[in-house]
PDB file of N, CA and C in Angstrom:
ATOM      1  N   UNK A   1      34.675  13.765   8.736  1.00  0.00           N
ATOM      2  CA  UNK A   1      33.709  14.266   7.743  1.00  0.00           C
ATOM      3  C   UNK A   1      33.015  13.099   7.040  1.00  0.00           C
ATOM      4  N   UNK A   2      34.057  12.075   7.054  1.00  0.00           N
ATOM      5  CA  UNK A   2      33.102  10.972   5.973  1.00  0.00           C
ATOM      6  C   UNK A   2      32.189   9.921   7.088  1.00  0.00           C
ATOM      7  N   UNK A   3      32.817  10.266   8.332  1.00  0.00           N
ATOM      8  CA  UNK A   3      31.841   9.763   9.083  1.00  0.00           C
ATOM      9  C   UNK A   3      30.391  10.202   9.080  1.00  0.00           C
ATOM     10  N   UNK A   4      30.739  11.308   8.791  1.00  0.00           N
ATOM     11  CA  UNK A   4      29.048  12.185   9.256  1.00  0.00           C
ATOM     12  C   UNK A   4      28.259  12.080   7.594  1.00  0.00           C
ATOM     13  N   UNK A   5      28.748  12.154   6.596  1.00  0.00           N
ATOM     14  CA  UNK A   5      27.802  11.832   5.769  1.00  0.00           C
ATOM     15  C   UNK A   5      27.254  10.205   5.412  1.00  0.00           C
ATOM     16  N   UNK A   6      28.345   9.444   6.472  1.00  0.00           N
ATOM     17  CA  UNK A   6      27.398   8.227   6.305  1.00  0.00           C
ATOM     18  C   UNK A   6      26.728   8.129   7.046  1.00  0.00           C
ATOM     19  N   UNK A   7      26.574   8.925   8.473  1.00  0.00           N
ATOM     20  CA  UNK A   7      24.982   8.609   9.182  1.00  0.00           C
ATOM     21  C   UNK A   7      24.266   9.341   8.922  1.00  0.00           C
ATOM     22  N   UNK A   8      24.396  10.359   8.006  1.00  0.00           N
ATOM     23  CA  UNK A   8      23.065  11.269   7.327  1.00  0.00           C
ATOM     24  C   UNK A   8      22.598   9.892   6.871  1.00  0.00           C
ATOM     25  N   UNK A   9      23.695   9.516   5.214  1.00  0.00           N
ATOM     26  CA  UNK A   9      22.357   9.128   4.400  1.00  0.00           C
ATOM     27  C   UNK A   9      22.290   7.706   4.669  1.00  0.00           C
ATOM     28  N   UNK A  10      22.724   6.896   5.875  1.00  0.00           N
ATOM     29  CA  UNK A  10      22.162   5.672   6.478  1.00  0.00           C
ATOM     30  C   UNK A  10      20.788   6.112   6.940  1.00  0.00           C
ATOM     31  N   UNK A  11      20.414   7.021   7.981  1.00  0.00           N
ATOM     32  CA  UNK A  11      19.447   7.413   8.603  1.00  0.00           C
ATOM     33  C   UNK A  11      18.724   8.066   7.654  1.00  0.00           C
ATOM     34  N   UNK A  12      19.017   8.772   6.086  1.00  0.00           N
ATOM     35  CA  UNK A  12      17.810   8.976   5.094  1.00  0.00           C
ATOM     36  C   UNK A  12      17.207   7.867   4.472  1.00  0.00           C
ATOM     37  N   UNK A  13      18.071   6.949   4.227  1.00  0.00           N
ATOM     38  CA  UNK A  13      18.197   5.277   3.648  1.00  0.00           C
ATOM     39  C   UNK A  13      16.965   4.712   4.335  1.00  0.00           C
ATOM     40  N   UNK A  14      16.841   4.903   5.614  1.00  0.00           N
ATOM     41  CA  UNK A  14      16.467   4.132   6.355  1.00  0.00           C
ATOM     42  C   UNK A  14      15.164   4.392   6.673  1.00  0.00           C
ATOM     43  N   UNK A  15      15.076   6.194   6.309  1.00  0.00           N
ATOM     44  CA  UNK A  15      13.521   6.695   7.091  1.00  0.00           C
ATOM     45  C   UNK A  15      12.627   6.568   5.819  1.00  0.00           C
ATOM     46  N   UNK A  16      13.296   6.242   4.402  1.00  0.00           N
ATOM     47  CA  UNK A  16      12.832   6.295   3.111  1.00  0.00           C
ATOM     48  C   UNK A  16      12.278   4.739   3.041  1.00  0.00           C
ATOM     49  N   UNK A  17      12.950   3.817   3.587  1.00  0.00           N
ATOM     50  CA  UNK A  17      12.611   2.451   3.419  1.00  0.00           C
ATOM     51  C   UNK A  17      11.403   2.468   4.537  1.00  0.00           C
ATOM     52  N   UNK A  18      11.426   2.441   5.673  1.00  0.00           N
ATOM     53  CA  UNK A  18      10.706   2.843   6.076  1.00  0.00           C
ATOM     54  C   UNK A  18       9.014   3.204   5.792  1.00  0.00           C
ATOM     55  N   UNK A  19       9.293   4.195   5.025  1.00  0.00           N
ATOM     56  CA  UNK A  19       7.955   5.148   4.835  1.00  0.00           C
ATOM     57  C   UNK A  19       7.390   4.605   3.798  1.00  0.00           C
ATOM     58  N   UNK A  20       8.001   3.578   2.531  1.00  0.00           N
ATOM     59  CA  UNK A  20       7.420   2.993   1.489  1.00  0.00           C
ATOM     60  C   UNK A  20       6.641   1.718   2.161  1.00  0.00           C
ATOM     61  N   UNK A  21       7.178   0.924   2.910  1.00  0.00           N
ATOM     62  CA  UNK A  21       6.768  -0.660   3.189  1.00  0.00           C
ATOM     63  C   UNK A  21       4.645  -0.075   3.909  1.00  0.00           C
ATOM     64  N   UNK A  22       5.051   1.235   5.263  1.00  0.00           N
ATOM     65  CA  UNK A  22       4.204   1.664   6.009  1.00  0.00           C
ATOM     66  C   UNK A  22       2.823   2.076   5.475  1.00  0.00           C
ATOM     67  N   UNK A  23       3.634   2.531   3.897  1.00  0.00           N
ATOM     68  CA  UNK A  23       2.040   3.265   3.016  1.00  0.00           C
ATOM     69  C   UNK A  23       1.901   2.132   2.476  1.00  0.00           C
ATOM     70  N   UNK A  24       2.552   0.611   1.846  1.00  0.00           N
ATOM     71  CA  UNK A  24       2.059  -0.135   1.435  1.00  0.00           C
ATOM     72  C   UNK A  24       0.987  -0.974   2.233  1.00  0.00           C
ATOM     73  N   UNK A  25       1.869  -1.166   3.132  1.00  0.00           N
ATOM     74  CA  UNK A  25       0.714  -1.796   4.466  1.00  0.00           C
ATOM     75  C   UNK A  25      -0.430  -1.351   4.989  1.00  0.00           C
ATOM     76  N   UNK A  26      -0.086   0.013   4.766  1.00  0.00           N
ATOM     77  CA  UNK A  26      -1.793   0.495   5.515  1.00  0.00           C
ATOM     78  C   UNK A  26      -3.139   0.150   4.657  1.00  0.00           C
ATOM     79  N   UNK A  27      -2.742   0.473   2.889  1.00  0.00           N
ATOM     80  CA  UNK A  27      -3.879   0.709   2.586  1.00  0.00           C
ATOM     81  C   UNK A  27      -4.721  -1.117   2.689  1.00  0.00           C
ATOM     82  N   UNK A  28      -3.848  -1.833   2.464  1.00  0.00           N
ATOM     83  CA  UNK A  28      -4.428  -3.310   2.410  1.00  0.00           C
ATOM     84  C   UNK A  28      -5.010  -3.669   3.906  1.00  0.00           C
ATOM     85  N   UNK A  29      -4.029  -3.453   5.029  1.00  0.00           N
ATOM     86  CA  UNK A  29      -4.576  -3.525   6.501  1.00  0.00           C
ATOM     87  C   UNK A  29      -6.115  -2.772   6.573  1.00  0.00           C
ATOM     88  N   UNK A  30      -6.155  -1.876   6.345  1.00  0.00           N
ATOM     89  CA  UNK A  30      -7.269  -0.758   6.152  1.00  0.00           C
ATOM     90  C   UNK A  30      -8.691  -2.226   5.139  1.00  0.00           C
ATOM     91  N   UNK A  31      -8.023  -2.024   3.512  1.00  0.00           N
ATOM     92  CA  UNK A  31      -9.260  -2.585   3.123  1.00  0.00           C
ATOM     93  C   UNK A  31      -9.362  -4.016   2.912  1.00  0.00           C
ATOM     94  N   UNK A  32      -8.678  -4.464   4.117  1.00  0.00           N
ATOM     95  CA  UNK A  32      -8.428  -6.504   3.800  1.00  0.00           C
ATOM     96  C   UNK A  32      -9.631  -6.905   3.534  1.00  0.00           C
ATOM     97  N   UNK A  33     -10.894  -7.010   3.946  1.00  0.00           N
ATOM     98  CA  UNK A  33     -11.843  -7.328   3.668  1.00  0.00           C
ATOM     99  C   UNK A  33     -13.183  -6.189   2.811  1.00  0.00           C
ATOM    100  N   UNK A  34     -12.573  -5.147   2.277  1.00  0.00           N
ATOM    101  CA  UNK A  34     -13.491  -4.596   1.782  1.00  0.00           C
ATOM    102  C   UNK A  34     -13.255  -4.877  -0.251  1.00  0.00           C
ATOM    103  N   UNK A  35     -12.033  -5.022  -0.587  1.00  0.00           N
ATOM    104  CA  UNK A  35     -11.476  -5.329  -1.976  1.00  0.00           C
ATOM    105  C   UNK A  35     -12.049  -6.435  -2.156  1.00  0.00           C
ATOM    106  N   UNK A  36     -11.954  -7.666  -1.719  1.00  0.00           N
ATOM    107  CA  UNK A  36     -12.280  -8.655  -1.768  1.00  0.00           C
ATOM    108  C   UNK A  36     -13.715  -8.885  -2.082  1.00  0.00           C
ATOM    109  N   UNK A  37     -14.248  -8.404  -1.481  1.00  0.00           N
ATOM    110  CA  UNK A  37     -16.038  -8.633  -1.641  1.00  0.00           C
ATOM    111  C   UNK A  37     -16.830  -7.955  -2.795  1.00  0.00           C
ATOM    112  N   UNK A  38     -15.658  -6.652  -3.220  1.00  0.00           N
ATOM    113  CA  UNK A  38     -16.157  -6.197  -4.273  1.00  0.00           C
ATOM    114  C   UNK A  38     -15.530  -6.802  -5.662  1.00  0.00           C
ATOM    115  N   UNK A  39     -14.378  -7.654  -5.517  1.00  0.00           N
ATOM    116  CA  UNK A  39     -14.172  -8.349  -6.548  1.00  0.00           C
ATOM    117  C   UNK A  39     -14.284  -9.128  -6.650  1.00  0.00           C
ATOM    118  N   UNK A  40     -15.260 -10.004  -5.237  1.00  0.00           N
ATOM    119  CA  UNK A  40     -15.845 -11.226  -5.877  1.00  0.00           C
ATOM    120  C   UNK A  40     -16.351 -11.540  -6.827  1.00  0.00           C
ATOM    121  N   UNK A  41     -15.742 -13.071  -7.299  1.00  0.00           N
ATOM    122  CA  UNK A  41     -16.486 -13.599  -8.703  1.00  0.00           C
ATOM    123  C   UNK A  41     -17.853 -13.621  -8.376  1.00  0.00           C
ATOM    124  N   UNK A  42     -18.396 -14.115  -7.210  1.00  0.00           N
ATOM    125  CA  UNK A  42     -20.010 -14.229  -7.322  1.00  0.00           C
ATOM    126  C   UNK A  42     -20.698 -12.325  -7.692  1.00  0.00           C
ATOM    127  N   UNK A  43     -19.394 -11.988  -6.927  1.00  0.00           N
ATOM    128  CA  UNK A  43     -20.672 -10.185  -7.091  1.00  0.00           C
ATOM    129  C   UNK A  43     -20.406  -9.529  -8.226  1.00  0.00           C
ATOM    130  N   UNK A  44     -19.187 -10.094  -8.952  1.00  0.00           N
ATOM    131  CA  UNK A  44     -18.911 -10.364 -10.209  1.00  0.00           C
ATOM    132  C   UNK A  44     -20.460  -9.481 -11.570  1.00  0.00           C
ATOM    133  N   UNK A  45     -20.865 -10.775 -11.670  1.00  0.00           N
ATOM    134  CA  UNK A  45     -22.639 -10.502 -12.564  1.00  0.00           C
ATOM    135  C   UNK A  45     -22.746  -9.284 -11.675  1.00  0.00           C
ATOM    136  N   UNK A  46     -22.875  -8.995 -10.672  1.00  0.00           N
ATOM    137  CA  UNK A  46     -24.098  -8.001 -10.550  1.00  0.00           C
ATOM    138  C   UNK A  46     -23.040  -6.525 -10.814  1.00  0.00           C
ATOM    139  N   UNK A  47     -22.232  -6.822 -10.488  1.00  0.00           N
ATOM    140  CA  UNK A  47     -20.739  -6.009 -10.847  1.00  0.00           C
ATOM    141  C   UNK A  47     -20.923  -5.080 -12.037  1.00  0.00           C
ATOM    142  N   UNK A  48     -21.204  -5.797 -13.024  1.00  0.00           N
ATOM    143  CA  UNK A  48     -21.784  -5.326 -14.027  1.00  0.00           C
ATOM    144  C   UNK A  48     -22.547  -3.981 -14.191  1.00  0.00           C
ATOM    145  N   UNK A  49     -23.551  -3.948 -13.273  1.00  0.00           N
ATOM    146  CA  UNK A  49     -24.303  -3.178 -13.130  1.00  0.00           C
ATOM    147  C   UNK A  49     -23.280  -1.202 -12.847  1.00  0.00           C
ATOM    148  N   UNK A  50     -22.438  -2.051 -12.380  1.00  0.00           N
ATOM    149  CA  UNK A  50     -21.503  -0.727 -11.710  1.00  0.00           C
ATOM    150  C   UNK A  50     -20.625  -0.167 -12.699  1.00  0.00           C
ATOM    151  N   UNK A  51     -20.496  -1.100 -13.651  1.00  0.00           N
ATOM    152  CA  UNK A  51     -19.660  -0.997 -15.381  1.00  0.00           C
ATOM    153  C   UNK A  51     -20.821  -0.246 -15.959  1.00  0.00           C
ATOM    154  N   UNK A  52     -21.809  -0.813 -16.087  1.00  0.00           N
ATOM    155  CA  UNK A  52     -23.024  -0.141 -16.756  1.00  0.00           C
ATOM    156  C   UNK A  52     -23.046   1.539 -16.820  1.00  0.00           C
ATOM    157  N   UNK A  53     -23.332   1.632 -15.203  1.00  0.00           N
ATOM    158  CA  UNK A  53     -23.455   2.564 -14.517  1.00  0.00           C
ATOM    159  C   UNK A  53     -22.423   3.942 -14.865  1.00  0.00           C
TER     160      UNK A  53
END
């Protein structure tokens, strides 16, 4: 019996670690170069405009 509830919650442990790192990674893989350009310091000033806005 105590066998079997440690490969439940190894294998919940595991699909939970898992699933956090996967959603962290995607969204940056996804916008590696799109964050960046909008928080450039140069686009910065015109940036402004979007605060304004």
């Amino acid at each position: 019996n105590a066998d079997d509830i440690q490969d439940s919650t190894s294998e919940i442990l595991h699909e939970h670690e898992e699933e956090v790192p996967r959603k962290y990674v995607l969204p940056p893989r996804s916008n590696r170069g799109v964050p960046p350009k909008q928080y450039s310091p140069e686009k910065n000033h015109q940036g402004s405009q979007i605060s304004d806005s």
